[in-house]
Protein backbone atom coordinates (compact mmCIF):
# COMPACT_ATOMS: atom_id res chain seq x y z
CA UNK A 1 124.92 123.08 97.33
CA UNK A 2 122.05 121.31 96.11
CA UNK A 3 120.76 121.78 92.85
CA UNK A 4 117.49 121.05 91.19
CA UNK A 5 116.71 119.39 88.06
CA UNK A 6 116.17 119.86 85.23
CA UNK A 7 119.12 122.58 85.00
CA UNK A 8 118.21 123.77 81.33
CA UNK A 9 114.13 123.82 81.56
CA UNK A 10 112.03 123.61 78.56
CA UNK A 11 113.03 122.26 75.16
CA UNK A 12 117.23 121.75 75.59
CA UNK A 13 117.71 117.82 74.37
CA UNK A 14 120.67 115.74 73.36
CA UNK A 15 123.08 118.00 76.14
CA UNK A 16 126.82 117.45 75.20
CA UNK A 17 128.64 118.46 78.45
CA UNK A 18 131.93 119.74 78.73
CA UNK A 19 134.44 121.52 80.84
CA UNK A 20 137.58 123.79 79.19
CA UNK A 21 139.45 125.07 82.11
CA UNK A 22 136.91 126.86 84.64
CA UNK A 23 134.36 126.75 82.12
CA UNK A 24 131.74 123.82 81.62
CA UNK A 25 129.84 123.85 78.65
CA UNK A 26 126.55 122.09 77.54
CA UNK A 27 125.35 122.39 73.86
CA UNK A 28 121.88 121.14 72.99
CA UNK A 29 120.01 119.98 69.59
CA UNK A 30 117.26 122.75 68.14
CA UNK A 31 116.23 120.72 65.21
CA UNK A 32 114.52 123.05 62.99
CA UNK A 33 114.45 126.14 65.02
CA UNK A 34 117.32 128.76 64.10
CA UNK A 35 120.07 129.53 65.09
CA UNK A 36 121.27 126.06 65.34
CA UNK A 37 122.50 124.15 68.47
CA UNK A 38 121.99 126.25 71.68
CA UNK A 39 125.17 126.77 74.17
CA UNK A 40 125.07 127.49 77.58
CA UNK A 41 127.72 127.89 80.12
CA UNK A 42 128.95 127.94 83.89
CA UNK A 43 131.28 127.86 86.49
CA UNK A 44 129.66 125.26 88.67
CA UNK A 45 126.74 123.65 86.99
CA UNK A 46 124.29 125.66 88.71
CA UNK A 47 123.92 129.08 87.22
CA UNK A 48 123.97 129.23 83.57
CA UNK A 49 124.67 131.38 80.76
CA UNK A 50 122.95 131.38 77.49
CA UNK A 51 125.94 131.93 74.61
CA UNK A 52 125.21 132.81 71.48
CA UNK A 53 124.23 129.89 69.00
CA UNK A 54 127.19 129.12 66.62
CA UNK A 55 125.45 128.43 63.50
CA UNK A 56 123.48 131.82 62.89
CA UNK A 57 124.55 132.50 59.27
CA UNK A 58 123.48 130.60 56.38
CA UNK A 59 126.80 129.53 55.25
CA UNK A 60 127.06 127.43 58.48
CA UNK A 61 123.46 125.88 58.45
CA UNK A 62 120.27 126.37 55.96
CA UNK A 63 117.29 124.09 57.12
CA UNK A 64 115.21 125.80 54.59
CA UNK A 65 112.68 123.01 53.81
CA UNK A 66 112.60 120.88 56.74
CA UNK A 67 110.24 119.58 58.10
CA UNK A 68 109.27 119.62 61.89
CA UNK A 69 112.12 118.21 63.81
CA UNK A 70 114.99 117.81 61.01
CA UNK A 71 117.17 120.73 61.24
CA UNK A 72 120.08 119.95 63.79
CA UNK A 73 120.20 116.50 65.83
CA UNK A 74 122.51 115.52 69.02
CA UNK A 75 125.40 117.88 68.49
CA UNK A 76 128.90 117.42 70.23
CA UNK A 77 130.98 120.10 71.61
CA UNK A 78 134.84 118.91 72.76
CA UNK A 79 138.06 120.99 73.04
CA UNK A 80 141.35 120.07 71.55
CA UNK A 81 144.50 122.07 70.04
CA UNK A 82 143.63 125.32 71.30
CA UNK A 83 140.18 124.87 69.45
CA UNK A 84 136.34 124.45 69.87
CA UNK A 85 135.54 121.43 67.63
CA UNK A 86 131.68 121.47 66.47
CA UNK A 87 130.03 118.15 65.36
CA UNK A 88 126.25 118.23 64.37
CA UNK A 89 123.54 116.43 62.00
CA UNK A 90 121.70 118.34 59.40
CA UNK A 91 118.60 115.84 58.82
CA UNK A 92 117.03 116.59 56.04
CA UNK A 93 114.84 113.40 55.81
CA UNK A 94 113.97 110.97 58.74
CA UNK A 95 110.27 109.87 58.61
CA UNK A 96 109.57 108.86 55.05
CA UNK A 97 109.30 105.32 55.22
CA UNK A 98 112.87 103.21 55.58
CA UNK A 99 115.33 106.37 54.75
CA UNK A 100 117.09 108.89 56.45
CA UNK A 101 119.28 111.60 55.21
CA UNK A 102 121.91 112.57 57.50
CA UNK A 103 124.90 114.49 56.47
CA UNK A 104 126.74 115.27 59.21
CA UNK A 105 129.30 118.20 59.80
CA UNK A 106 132.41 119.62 61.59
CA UNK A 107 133.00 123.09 62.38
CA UNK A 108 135.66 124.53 65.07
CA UNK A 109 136.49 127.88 66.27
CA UNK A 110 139.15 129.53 68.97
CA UNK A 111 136.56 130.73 71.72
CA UNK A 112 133.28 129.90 72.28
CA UNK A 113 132.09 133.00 70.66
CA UNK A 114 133.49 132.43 66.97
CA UNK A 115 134.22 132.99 64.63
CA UNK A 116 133.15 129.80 63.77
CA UNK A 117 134.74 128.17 60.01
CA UNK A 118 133.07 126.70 56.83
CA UNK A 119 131.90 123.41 58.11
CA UNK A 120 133.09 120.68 56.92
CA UNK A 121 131.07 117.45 55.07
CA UNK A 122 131.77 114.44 57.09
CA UNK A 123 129.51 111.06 56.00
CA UNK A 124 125.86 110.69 56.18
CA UNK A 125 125.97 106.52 57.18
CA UNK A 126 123.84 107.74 60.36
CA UNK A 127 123.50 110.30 63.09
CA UNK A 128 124.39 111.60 66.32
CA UNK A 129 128.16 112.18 65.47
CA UNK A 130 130.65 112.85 67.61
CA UNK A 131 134.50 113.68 67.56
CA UNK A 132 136.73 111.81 69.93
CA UNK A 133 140.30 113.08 70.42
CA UNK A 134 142.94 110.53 71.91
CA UNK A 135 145.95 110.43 73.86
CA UNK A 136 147.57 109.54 70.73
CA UNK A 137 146.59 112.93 69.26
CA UNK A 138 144.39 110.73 66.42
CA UNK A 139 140.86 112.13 66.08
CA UNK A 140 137.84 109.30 65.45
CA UNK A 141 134.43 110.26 64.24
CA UNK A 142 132.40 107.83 65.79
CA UNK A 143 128.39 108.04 64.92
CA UNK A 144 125.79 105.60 64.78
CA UNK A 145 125.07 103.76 61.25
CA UNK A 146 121.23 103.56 59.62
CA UNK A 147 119.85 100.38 58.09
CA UNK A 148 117.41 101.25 55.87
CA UNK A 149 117.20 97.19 54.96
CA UNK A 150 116.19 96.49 58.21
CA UNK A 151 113.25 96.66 60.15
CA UNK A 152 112.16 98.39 63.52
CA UNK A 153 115.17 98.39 66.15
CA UNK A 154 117.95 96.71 63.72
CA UNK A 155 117.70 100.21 61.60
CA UNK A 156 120.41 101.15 64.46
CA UNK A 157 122.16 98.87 63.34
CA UNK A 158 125.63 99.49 65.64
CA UNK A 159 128.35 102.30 66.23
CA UNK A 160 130.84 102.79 63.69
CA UNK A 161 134.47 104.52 63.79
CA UNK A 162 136.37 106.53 61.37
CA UNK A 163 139.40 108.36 61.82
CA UNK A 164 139.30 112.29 60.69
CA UNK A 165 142.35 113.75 59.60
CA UNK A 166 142.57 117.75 60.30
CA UNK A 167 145.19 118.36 57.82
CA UNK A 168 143.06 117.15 55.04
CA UNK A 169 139.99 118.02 56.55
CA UNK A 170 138.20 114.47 55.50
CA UNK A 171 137.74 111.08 56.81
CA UNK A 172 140.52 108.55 55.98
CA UNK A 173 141.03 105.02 56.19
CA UNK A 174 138.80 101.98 56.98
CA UNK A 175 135.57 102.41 58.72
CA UNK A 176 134.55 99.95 61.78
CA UNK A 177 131.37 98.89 63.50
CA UNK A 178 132.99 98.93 66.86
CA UNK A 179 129.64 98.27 69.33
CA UNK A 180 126.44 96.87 67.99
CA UNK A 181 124.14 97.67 71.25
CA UNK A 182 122.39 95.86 73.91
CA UNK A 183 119.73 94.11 74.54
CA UNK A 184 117.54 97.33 74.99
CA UNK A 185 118.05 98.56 71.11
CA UNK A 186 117.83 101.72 69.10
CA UNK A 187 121.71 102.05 69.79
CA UNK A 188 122.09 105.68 68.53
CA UNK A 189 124.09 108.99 70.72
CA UNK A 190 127.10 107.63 70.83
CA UNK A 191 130.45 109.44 72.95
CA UNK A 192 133.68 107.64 72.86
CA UNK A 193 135.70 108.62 76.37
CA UNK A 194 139.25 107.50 77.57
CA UNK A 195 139.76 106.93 81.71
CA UNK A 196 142.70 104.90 83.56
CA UNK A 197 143.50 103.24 80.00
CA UNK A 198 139.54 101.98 79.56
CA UNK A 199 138.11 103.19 76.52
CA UNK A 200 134.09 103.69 77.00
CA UNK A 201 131.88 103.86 74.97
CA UNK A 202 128.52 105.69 75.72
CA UNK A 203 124.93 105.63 74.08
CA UNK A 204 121.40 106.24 74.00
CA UNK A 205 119.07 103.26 73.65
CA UNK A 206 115.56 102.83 73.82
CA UNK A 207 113.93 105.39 72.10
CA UNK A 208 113.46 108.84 73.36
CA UNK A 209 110.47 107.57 75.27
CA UNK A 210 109.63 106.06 78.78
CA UNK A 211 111.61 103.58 77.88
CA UNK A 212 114.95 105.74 77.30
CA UNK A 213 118.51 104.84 78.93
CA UNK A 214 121.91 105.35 78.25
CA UNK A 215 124.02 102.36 77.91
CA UNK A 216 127.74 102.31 78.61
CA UNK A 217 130.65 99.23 77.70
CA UNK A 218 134.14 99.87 77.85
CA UNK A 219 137.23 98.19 76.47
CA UNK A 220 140.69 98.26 76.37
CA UNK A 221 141.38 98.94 72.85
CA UNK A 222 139.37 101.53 70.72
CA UNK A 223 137.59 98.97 68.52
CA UNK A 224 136.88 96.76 70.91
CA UNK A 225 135.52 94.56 71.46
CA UNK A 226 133.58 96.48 74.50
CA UNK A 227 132.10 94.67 77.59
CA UNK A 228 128.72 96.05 78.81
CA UNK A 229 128.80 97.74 82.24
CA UNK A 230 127.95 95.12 84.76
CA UNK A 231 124.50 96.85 86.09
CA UNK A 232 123.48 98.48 82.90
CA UNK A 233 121.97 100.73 82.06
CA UNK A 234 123.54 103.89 83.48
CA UNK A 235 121.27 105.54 84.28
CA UNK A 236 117.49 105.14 82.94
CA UNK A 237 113.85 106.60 84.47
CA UNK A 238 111.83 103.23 83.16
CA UNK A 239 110.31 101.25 85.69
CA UNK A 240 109.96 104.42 88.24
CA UNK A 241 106.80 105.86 86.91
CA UNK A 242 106.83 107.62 90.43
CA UNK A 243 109.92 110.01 89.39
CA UNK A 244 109.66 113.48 88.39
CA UNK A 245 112.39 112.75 85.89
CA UNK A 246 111.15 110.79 83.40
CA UNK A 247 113.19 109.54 79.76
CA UNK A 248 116.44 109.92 81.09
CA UNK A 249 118.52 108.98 78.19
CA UNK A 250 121.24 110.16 75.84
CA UNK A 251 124.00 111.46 78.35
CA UNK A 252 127.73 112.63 77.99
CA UNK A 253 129.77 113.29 81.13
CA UNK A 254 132.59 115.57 82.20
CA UNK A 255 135.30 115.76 85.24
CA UNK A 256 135.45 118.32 87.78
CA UNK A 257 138.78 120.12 88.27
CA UNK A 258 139.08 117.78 91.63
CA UNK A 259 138.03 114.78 89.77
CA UNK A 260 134.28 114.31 89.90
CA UNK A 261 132.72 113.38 87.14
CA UNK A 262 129.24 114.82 86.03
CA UNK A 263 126.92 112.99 83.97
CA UNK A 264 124.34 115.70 81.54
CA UNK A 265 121.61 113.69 80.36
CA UNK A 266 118.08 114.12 78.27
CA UNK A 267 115.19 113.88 80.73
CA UNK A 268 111.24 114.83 80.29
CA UNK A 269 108.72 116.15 82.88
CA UNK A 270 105.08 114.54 81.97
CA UNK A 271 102.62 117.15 82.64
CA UNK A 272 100.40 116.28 85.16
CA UNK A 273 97.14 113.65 84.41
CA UNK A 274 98.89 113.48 80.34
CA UNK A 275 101.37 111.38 80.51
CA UNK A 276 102.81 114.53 77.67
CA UNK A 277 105.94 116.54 77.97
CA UNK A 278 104.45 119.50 76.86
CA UNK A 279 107.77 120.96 77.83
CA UNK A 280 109.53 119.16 75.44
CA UNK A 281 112.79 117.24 76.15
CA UNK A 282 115.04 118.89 79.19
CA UNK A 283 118.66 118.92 80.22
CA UNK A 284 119.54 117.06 83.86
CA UNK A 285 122.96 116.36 85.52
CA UNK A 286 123.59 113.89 88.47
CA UNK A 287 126.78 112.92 90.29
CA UNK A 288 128.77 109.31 89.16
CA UNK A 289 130.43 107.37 91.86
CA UNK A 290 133.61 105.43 90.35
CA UNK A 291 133.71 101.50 91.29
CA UNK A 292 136.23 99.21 89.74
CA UNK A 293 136.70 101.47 86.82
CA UNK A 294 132.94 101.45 86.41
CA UNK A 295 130.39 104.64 87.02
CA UNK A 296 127.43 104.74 89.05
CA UNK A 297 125.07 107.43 89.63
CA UNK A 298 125.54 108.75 92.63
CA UNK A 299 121.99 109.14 95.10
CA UNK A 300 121.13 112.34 96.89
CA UNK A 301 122.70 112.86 100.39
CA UNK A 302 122.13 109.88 102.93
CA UNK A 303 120.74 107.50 100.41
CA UNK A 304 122.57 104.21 99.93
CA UNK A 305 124.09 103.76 96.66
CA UNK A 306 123.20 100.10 96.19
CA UNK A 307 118.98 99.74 96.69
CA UNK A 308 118.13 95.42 96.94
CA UNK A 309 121.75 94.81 96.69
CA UNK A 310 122.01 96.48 93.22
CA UNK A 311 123.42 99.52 92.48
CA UNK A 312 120.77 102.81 91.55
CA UNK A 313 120.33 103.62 87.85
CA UNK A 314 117.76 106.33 87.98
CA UNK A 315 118.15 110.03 88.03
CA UNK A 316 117.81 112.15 90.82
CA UNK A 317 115.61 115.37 91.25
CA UNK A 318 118.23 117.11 92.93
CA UNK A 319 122.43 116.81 93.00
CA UNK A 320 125.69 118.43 94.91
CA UNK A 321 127.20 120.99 92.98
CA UNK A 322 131.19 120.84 92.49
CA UNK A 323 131.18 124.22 94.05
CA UNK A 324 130.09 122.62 97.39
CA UNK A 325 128.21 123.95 100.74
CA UNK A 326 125.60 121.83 101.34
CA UNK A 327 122.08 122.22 103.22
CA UNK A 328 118.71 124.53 102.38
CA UNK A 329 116.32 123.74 99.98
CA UNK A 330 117.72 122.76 96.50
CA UNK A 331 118.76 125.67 94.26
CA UNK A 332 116.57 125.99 90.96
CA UNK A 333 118.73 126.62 87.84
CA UNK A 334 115.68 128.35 86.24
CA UNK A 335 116.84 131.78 84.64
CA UNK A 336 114.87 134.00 82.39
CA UNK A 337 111.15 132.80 83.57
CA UNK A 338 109.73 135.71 84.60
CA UNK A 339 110.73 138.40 81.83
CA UNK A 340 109.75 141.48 79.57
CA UNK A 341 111.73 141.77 76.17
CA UNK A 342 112.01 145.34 74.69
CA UNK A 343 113.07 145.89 71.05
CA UNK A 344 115.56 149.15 71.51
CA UNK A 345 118.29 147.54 71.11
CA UNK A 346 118.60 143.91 70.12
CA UNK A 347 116.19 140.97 69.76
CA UNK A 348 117.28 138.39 72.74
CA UNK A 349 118.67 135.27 72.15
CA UNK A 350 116.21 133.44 73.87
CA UNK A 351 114.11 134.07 70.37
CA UNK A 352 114.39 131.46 67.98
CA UNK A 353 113.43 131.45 64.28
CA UNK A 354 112.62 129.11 61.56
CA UNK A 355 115.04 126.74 59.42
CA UNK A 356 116.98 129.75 58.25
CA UNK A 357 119.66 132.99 58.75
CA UNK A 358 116.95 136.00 60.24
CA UNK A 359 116.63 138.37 57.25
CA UNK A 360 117.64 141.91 58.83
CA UNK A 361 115.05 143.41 56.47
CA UNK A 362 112.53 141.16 57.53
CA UNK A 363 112.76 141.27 61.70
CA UNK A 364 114.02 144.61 61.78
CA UNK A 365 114.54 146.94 64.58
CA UNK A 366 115.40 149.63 63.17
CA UNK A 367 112.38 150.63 60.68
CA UNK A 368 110.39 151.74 63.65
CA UNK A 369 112.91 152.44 66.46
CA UNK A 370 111.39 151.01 69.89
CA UNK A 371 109.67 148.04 67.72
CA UNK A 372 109.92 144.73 66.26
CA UNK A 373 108.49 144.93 62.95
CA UNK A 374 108.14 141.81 61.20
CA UNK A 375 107.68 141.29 57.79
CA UNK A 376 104.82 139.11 56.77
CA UNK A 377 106.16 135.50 55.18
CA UNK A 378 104.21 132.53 54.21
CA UNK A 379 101.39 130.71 55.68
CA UNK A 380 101.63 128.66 59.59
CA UNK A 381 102.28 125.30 57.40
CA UNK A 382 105.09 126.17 55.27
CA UNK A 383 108.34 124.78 55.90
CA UNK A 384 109.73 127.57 53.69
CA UNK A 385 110.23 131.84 54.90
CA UNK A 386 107.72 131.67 57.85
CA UNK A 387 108.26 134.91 59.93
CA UNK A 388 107.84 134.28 63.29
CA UNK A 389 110.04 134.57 66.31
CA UNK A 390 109.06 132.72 69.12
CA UNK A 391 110.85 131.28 73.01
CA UNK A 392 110.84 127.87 74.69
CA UNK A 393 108.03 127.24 77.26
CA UNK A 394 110.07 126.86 80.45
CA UNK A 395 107.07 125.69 83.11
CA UNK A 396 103.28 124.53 82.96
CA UNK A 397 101.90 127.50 84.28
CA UNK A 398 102.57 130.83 82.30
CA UNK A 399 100.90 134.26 80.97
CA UNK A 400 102.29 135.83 77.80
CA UNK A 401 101.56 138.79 76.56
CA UNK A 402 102.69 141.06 73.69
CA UNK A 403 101.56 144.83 72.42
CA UNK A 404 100.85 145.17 68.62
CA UNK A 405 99.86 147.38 66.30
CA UNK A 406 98.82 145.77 63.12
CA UNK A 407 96.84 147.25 60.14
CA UNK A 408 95.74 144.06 57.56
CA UNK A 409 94.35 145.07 54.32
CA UNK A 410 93.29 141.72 53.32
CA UNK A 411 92.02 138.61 54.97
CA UNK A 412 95.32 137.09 53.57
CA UNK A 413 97.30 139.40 56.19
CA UNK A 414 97.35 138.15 59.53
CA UNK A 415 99.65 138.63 62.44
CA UNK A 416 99.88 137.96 66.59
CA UNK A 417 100.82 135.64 68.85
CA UNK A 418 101.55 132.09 68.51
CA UNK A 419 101.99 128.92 70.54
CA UNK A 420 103.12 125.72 68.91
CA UNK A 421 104.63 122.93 68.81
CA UNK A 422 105.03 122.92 64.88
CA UNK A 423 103.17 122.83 61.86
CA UNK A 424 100.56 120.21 62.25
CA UNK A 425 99.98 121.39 66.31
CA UNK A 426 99.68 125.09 67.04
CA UNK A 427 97.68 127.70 68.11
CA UNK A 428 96.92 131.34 66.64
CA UNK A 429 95.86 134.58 68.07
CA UNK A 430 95.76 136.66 65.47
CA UNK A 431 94.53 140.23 64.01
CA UNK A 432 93.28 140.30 60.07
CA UNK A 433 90.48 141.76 58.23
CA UNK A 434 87.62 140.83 56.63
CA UNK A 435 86.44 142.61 53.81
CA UNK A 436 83.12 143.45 55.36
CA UNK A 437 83.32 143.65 59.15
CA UNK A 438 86.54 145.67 58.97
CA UNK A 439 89.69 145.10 61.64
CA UNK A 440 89.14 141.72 63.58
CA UNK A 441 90.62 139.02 65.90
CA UNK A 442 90.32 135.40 65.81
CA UNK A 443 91.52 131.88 67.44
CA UNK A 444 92.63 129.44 64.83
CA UNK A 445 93.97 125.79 66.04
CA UNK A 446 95.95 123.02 64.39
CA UNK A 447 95.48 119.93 65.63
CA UNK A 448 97.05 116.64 64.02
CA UNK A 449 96.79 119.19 60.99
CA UNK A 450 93.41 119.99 61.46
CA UNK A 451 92.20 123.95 61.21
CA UNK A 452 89.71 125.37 62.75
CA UNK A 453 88.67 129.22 63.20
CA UNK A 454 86.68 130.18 66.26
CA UNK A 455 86.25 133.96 67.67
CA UNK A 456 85.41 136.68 64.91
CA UNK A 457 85.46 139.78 67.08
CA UNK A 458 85.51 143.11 65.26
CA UNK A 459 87.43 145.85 66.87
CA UNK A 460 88.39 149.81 66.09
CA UNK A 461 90.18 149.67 62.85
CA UNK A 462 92.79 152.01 64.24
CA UNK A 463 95.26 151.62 67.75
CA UNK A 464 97.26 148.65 68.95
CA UNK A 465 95.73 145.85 70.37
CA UNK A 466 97.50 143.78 73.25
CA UNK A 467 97.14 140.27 72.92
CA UNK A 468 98.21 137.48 75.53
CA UNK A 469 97.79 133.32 76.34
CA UNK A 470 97.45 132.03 79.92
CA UNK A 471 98.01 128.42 80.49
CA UNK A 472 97.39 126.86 83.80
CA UNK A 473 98.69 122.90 82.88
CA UNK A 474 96.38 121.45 80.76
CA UNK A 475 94.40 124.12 79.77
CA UNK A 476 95.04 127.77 77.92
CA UNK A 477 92.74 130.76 76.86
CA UNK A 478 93.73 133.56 74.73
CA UNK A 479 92.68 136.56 75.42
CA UNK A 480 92.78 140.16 74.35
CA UNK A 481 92.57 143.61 75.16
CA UNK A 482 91.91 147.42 73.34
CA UNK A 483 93.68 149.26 76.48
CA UNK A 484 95.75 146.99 78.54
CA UNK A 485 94.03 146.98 81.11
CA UNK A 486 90.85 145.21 80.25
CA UNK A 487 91.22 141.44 78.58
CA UNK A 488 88.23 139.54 76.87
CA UNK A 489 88.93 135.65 76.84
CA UNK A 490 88.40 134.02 73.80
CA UNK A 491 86.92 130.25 73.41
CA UNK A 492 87.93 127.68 72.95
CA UNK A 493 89.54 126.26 75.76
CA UNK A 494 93.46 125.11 74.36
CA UNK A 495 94.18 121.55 75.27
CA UNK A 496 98.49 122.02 76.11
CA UNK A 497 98.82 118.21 76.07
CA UNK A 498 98.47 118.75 72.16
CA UNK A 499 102.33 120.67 72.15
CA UNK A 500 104.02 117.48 72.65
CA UNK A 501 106.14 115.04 71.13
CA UNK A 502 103.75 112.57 72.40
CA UNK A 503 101.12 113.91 70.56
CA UNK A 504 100.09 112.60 66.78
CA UNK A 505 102.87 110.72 66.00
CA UNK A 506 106.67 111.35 66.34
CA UNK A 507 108.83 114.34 67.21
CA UNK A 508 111.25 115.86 69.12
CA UNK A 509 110.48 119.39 70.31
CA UNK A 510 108.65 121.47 72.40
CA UNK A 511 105.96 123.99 72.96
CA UNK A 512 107.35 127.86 71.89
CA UNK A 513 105.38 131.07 72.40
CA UNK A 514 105.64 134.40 70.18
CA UNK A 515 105.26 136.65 67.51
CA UNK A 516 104.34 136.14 63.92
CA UNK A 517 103.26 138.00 60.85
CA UNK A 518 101.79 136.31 57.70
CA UNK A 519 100.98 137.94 54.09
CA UNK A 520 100.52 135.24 51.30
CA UNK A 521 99.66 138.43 49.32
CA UNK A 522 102.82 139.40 48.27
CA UNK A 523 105.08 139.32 51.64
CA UNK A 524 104.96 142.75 52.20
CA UNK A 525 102.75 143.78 55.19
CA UNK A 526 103.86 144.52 58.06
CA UNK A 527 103.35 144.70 61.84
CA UNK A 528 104.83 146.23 64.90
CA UNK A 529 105.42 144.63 68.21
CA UNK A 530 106.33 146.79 71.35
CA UNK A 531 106.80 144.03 73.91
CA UNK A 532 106.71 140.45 74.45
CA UNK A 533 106.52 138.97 78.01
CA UNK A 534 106.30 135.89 79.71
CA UNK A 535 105.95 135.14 83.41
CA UNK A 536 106.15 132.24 85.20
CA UNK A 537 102.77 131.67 87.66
C-alpha cells in the first residue's frame, strides 16, 4: 500500500519512532503547549492513533513561564525491561544571547498509557537526549553538548555519552564526546542504534531550516571513533526546492517484524508563493534499503535507487507500507480533519493548553453540563495562566467555527476564538464590552508583537454569538454571526504566512485554532462554548 506523506500533518516535530511487538510508536516535541510530548500509534504506519500525552500532571512537567517554544524539545521513546522509558528536554531558556538551560529528564512506565513515575533529573550539558539500551544490558544517555563560549555552529559543539544506572537512578561514571559532527554543523538530535555489531550513530544537522539533514556514522565500538556514511547525508530536502517535502531532518528509524527498517523524520510543507510552513514542522516516514551495512532511502516504486551514479538522499512524497498490497492512489494518513467537538463528556485530546496541568475548575465541563466554560486568565502575552484551549492546523485551507455565549462586564473581559502561532503572532476574534456601546466584537492582531484593534461592531447584549475563521492559503477572514445562519466578515484580511516559524525571528511551532477567555479583572468571568469545529476545504 502506498502511503502519503506527511503521516502526522500539522505541528508533530522531532518524531521518535518505535515498534514494541505489533505496535509502532512515534512521540513528537510540543514545546510549550500542554500536555507534553504527543504519542501516536499503529499497526502499520498508515493509520494512526492519537494516545494520550504522558506528561499531563504537574508533577511530571510545569512550563509555567516559558516562553514561546521552550517547554518540551526532541523527546525519545524506547522499550526495555518490560518498560516504556521517557527521555525529554524541559528548556527553560534558549534565545537569550549565548545560554541555554536544558535540564533534561527520564520517566518510564509499564504500558503506554501510564502510569507514568516521578521523572528523574538527568544533566543539562545540552539537548535532544536520548536513552540507548545495549546488548550488554548497559544504558547510555547520549545528548548533544552546548557551548556557550563559542560562536554560531561550534555552540553544538559534539555528542556526548554517559552511562545511566537504573538502580541508582543517576548518571555514573566518565562522560565522552563520542562524535563531533560533519561538515554540515549544528550537530544536535542525536539516536545511538546497534545493527550486525555496527554501532550508529544518528543526528540532525543543519538547522531546522531548508538546509536540514540527518547525518549518520557508525563504528564498531560505542565511543568511537565513528566513520561518516559514505553518501551522507541520509536523507536531506536541500538542493530540491521542487519537493513537496521540504526540511527533512532529525530522523530515528525502526525495523519491521520481517526486517525492514523505517526511517520517521521532521519535514515542512512551504505554503504556496511564502516560502512559510504555516503548518509548522510535520512527521514523514520513507523506506531504507541496506547496502554494505549502510542505509539508503529507498525511492518510490520503479525509481532507481542510485540517480547520476549516486545513491538518493531526499524524501519521498509517498512510501510502501509494511502491511503491503500495492497499487491505487496513495493512502492519506490524515485523521481528524474534518470534525465537530462536543463538550458532554470530555474535552478531546486533540486540545492542547498552555505551559501547565488544565485546572479542572478553570476548563470545566461540568458547571454548565453540555458546555465548555472557561475561566478567564491573563492577557494573550503572558507566559503565565493563559486560558485557552486550542488544536493544530492540519491543512492550508480550513473553516472553524465555535458557538458562544459570553456576557463581559468590562472592557478588561474578553473571550472567542483564536488563531496563533504564539505570543508575538496571533489573531483574536473576540466578544467584550465597552462601557458605552454595550456588548461588542472586534479583530485584534499581533504581528512581530505589534497590536492592533480593527472591527467595533455592537451587537444584542443578550444570546450567543457564533464566531468562525476561514482561511483559504494565504489569506483568512473572521467572521461572525447572531443566528448561525447568517455570517458578517470582518476586515482585515489575515496574512497566514505570519503563523510560522519563518516568520520574525526563530521558533519551532505551528499555527493552532480555538477557544479562549481573558479577565485581567480579577480572573473570574466566565464564558460558555457549545461547539468547536474545524473542516478541512
Amino acid at each position: 500500500m502506498q502511503v502519503k506523506n506527511p503521516v502526522l500533518p500539522g505541528f508533530h516535530p522531532d518524531p521518535s519512532i518505535l515498534r514494541v511487538g505489533d505496535w509502532y510508536y512515534i512521540a513528537n516535541s510540543t514545546f510549550e503547549w500542554y500536555p507534553g510530548v504527543e504519542l501516536h500509534r499503529s499497526r502499520d504506519l498508515v493509520t494512526w492513533e492519537s494516545l494520550p500525552s504522558p506528561l499531563d500532571e504537574r508533577r511530571l512537567l510545569d512550563m509555567d513561564g516559558a516562553v514561546a517554544s521552550c517547554g518540551i524539545w526532541a523527546p525519545c521513546l524506547t522499550w526495555a525491561d518490560g518498560l516504556f522509558w521517557l527521555i525529554f528536554t524541559n528548556v527553560r531558556s534558549w534565545n537569550a544571547g549565548p545560554w541555554k538551560d536544558t535540564p533534561n529528564y527520564l520517566t518510564t512506565a509499564p504500558t503506554i498509557e501510564g502510569p507514568w513515575s516521578d521523572p528523574v533529573y538527568l544533566n543539562s550539558s545540552g539537548f535532544d537526549p536520548s536513552l540507548f539500551h545495549d546488548d550488554d544490558g548497559t544504558k547510555w544517555l547520549v545528548n548533544m553538548e552546548w557551548d556557550y563560549r563559542r560562536a554560531g555552529s561550534r555552540q553544538f559543539s559534539g555528542i556526548l555519552i554517559q552511562r545511566y544506572s537504573p538502580a541508582r537512578r543517576k548518571l555514573v561514571g566518565p562522560v565522552k564526546k563520542i562524535f563531533p559532527g560533519s561538515h554540515i554543523g549544528l550537530v544536535e538530535g542525536p539516536h545511538l542504534y546497534k545493527r550486525n555489531g555496527w554501532y550508529y550513530v544518528m543526528v540532525a544537522e543543519g538547522g531546522t531550516w531548508l538546509e536540514h539533514a540527518v547525518t549518520l556514522a557508525r563504528s564498531r565500538n560505542r565511543e568511537g571513533p565513528y566513520e561518516l556514511h559514505p553518501q551522507n547525508p541520509l536523507i536531506s530536502s536541500y538542493g530540491h526546492d521542487d519537493l513537496t517535502i521540504q526540511k527533512a531532518g532529525h530522523g530515528s528509524w525502526c525495523d519491521t517484524p520481517d526486517g525492514r527498517t523505517y526511517l520517521a523524520f521532521l519535514c515542512g510543507r512551504p505554503l504556496p508563493g511564502t516560502g512559510r510552513c504555516v503548518l509548522g514542522r510535520e512527521t514523514s516516514i520513507v523506506e531504507l534499503e541496506w547496502h554494505d551495512d549502510w542505509p539508503y532511502v529507498k525511492p518510490p516504486a520503479g525509481a532507481p535507487l542510485r540517480e547520476n551514479g549516486v545513491y538518493r538522499n531526499y524524501p519521498n512524497d509517498t512510501f510502501d507500507s509494511p502491511s503491503g498490497g500495492h497499487g491505487g492512489a496513495p493512502v492519506s494518513t490524515n485523521v481528524n480533519e474534518t470534525v465537530t467537538y462536543r463538550f458532554d463528556k470530555e474535552i478531546s485530546g486533540d486540545f492542547k493548553n498552555l505551559r501547565i496541568a488544565r485546572d479542572p475548575a478553570v476548563y470545566s465541563l461540568k458547571a454548565r453540563p453540555g458546555y465548555l466554560r472557561l475561566r478567564g486568565g491573563q492577557s494573550p502575552v503572558s507566559a503565565y495562566s493563559q486560558t485557552l484551549l486550542a488544536r493544530r492546523q492540519t491543512c492550508f485551507d480550513f473553516r472553524a467555527e465555535t458557538k458562544l455565549e459570553f456576557h463581559p462586564e468590562s472592557f478588561q473581559h474578553l473571550a472567542g476564538l483564536t488563531w496563533r502561532y504564539d505570543e508575538q503572532n496571533q489573531y483574536l476574534l473576540y466578544v467584550s464590552c465597552d462601557g458605552e456601546r454595550g456588548r461588542i466584537i472586534n479583530v485584534m492582531t499581533f504581528v512581530a508583537g505589534e497590536s492592533k484593534l480593527w472591527n467595533e461592531v455592537c451587537i444584542p447584549e443578550t444570546g450567543p454569538v457564533w464566531l468562525g475563521v476561514t482561511v483559504r492559503g494565504a489569506n483568512g477572514r473572521f467572521r461572525y454571526s447572531l443566528d448561525g445562519e447568517t455570517w458578517v466578515e470582518l476586515r482585515p484580511v489575515l496574512d497566514a504566512s505570519v503563523l510560522s516559524d519563518e516568520f520574525d525571528g526563530l521558533g519551532f511551532t505551528g499555527a493552532f485554532v480555538g477557544m479562549f477567555c481573558v479577565d485581567t479583572v480579577n480572573y473570574t468571568a466566565t464564558a460558555d462554548f457549545e461547539y468547536f469545529s474545524y473542516f478541512a476545504d
